[in-house]
C-alpha atoms as a PDB file:
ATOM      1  CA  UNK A   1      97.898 106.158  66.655  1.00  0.00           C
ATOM      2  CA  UNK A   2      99.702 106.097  69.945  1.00  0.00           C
ATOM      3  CA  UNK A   3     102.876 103.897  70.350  1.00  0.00           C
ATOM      4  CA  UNK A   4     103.064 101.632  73.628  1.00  0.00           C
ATOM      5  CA  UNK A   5     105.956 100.420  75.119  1.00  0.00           C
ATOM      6  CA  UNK A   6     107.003  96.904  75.843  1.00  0.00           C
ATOM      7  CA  UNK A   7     107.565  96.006  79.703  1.00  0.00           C
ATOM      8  CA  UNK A   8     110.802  95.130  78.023  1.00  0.00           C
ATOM      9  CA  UNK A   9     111.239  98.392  76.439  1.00  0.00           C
ATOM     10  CA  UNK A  10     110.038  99.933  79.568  1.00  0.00           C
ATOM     11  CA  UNK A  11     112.885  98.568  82.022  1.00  0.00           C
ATOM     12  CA  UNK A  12     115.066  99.476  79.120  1.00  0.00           C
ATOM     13  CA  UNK A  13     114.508 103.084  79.160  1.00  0.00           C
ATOM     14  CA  UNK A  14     114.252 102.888  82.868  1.00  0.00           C
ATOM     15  CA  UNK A  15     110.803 103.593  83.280  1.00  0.00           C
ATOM     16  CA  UNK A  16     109.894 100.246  85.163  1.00  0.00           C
ATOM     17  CA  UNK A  17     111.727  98.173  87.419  1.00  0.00           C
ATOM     18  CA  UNK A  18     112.268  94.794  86.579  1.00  0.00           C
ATOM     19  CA  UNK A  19     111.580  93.382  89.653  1.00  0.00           C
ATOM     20  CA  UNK A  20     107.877  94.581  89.441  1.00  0.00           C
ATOM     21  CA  UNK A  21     106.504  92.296  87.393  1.00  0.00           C
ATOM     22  CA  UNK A  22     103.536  90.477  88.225  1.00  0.00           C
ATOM     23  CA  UNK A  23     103.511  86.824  89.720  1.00  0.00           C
ATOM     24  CA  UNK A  24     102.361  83.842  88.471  1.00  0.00           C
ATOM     25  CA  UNK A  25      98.968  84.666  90.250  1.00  0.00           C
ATOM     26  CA  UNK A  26      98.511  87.744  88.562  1.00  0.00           C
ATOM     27  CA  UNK A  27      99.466  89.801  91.775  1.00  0.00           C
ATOM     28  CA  UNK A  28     102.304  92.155  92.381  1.00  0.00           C
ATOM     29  CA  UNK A  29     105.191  90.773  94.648  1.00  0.00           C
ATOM     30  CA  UNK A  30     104.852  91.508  98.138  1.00  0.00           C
ATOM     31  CA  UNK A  31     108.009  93.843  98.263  1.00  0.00           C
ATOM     32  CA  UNK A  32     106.229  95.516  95.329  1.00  0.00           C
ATOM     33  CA  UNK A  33     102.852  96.046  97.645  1.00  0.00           C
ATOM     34  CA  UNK A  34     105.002  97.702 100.432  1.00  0.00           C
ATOM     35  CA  UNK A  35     106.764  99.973  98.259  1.00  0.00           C
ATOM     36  CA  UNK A  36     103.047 101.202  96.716  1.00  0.00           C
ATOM     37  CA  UNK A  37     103.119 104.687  97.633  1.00  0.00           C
ATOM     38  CA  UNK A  38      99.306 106.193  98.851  1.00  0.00           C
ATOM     39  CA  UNK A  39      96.353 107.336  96.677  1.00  0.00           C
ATOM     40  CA  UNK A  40      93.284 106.305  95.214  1.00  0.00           C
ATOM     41  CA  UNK A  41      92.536 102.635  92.888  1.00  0.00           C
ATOM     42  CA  UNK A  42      92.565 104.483  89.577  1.00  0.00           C
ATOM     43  CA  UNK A  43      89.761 103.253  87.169  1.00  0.00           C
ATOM     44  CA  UNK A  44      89.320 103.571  83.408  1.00  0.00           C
ATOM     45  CA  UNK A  45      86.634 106.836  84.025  1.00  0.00           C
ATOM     46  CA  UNK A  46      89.463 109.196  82.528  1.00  0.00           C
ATOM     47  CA  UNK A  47      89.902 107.416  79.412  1.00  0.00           C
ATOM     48  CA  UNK A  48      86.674 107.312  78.583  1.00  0.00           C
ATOM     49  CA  UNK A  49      85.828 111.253  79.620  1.00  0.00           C
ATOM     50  CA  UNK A  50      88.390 111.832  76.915  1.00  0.00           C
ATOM     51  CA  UNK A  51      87.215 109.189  74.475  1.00  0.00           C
ATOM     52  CA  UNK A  52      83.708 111.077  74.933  1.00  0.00           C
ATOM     53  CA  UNK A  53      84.702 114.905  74.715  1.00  0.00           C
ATOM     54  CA  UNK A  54      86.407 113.916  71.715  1.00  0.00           C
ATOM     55  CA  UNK A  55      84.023 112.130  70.039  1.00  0.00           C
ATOM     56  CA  UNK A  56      82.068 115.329  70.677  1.00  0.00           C
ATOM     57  CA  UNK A  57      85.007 117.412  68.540  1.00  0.00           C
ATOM     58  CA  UNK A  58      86.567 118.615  71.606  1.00  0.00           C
ATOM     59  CA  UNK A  59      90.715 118.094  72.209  1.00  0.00           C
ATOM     60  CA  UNK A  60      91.415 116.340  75.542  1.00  0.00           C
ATOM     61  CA  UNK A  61      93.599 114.250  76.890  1.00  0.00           C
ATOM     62  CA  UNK A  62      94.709 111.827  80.123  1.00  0.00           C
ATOM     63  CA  UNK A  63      96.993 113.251  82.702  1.00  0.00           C
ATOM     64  CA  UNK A  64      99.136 110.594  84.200  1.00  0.00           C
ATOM     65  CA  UNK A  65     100.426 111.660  87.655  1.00  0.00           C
ATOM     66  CA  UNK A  66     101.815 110.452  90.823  1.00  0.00           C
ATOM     67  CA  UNK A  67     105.432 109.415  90.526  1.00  0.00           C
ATOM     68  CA  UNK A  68     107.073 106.272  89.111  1.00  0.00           C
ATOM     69  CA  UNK A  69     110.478 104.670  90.287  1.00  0.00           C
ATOM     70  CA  UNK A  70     113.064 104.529  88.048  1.00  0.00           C
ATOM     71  CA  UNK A  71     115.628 101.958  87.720  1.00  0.00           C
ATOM     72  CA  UNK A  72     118.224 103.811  89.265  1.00  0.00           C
ATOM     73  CA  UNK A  73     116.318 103.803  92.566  1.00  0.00           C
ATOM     74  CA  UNK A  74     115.469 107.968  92.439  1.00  0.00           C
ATOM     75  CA  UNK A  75     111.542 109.051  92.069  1.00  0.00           C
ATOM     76  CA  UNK A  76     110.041 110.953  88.918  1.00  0.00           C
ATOM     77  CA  UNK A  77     106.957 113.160  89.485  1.00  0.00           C
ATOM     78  CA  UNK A  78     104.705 112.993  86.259  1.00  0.00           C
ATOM     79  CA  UNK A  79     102.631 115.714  87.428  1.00  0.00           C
ATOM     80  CA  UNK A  80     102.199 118.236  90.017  1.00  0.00           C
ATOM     81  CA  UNK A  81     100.214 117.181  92.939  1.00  0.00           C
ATOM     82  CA  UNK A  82      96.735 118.303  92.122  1.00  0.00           C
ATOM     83  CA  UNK A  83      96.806 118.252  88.905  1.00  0.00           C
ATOM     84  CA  UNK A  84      93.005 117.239  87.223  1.00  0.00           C
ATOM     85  CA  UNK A  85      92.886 113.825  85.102  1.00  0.00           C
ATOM     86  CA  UNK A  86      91.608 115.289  82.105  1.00  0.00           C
ATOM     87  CA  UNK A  87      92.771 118.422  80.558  1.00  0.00           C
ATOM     88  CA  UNK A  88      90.732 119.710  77.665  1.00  0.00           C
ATOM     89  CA  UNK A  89      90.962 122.589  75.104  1.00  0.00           C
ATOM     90  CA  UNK A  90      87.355 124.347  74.998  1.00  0.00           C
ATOM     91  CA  UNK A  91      86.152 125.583  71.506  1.00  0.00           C
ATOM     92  CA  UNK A  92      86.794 129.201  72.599  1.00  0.00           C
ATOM     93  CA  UNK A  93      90.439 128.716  73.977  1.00  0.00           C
ATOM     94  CA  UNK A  94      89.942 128.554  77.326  1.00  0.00           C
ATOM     95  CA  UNK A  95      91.271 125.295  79.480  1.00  0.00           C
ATOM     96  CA  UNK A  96      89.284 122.828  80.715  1.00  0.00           C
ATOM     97  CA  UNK A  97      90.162 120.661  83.225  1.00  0.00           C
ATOM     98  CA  UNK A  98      87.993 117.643  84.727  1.00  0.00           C
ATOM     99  CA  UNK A  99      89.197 115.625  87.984  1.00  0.00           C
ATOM    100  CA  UNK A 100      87.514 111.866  87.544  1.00  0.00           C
ATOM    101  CA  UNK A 101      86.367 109.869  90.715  1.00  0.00           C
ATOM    102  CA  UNK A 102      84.428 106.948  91.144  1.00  0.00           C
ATOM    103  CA  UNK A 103      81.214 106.834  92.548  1.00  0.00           C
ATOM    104  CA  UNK A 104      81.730 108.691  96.786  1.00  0.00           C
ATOM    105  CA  UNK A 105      85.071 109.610  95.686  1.00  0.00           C
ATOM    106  CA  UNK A 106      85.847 113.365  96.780  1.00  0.00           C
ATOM    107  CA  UNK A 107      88.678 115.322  95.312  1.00  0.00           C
ATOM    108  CA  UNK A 108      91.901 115.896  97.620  1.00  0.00           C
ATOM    109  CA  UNK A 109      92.791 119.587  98.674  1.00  0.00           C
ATOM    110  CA  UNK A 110      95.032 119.883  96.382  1.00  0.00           C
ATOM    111  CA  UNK A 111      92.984 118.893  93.536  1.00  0.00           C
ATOM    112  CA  UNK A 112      90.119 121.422  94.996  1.00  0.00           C
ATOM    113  CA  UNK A 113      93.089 123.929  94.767  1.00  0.00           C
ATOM    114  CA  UNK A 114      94.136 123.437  91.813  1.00  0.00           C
ATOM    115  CA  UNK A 115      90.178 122.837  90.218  1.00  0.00           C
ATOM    116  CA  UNK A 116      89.705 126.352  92.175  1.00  0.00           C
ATOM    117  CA  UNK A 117      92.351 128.373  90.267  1.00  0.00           C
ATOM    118  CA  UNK A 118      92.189 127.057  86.579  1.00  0.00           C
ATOM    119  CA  UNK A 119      87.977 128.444  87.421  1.00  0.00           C
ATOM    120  CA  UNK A 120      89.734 131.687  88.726  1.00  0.00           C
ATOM    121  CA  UNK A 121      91.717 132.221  85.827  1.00  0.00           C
ATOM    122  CA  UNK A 122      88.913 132.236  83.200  1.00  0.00           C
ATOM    123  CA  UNK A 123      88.644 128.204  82.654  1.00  0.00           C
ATOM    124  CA  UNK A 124      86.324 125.951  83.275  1.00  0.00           C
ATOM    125  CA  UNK A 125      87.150 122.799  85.702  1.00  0.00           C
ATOM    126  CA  UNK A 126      85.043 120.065  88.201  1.00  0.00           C
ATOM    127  CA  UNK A 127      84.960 116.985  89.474  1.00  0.00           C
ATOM    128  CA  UNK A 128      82.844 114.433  87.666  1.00  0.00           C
ATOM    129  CA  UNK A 129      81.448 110.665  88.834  1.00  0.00           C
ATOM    130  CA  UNK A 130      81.012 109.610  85.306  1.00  0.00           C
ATOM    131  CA  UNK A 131      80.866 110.743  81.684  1.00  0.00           C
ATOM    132  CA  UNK A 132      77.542 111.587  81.786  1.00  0.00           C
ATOM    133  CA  UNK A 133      78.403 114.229  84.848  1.00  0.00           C
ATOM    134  CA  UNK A 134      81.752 115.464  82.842  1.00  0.00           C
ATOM    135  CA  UNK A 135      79.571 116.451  79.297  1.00  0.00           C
ATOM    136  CA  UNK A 136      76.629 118.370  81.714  1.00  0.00           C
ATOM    137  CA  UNK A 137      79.659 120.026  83.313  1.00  0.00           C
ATOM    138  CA  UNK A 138      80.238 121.409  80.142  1.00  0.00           C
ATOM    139  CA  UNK A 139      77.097 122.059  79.036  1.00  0.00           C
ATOM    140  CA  UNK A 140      76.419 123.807  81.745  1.00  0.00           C
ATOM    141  CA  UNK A 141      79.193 126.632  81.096  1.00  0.00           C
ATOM    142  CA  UNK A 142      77.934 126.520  77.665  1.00  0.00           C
ATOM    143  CA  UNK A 143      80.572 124.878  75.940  1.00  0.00           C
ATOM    144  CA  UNK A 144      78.656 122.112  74.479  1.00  0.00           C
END
């Protein structure tokens, strides 16, 4: 079972600022809005990828990235830029690695870079629009 934090808990540990909670209307403040730093709406696509492969007695699991601000003002990277949403453990111990985006979404040239050298190094990575793509990605290299 996986343990979630608390806003609370969060702004206690310094993971989340106080001052970016949510309005009354359910938006962010406007402050909050200007300090958004780039990159794409993310969508729930990743979890479920990983929800799937699982089900199908595979071990994945969600790469948060990006970079939060911590209380004390300074930026935390939680990933290397590039770095694929899903990475997954194939049956035959290679690593797989899946980059999720919606519908027209294309994957940034660092993702592409990164996708490119996980496939160089003996793994097995793509981009996928959906679950459906993700599992014929893999059955594809045969690892399904």
């Amino acid at each position: 079972m996986t343990a979630r934090l608390s806003r609370q808990q969060a702004e206690r540990l310094g993971i989340v600022r106080a001052d970016s909670r949510r309005t009354e209307d359910g938006g962010r403040r406007a402050e909050e809005k200007k300090k958004k730093r780039g990159g794409a709406r993310k969508t729930a696509l990743p979890g479920l990828v990983v929800e799937a492969l699982t089900r199908l007695g595979l071990w994945a699991f969600r790469v948060h990235s990006g970079k939060v601000q911590l209380r004390s003002g300074h930026w935390m990277a939680l990933a290397p830029a590039g770095t694929p949403d899903v990475i997954i453990l194939l049956p035959d111990g290679r690593m797989g690695a899946c980059e999720c985006k919606e519908r027209s979404g294309r994957a940034s040239r660092a993702q592409r870079q990164r996708l490119d050298a996980i496939n160089r190094a003996g793994g097995v990575a793509f981009v996928a629009h959906s679950v459906a793509e993700a599992v014929e990605a893999l059955q594809a290299e045969g690892v399904l």
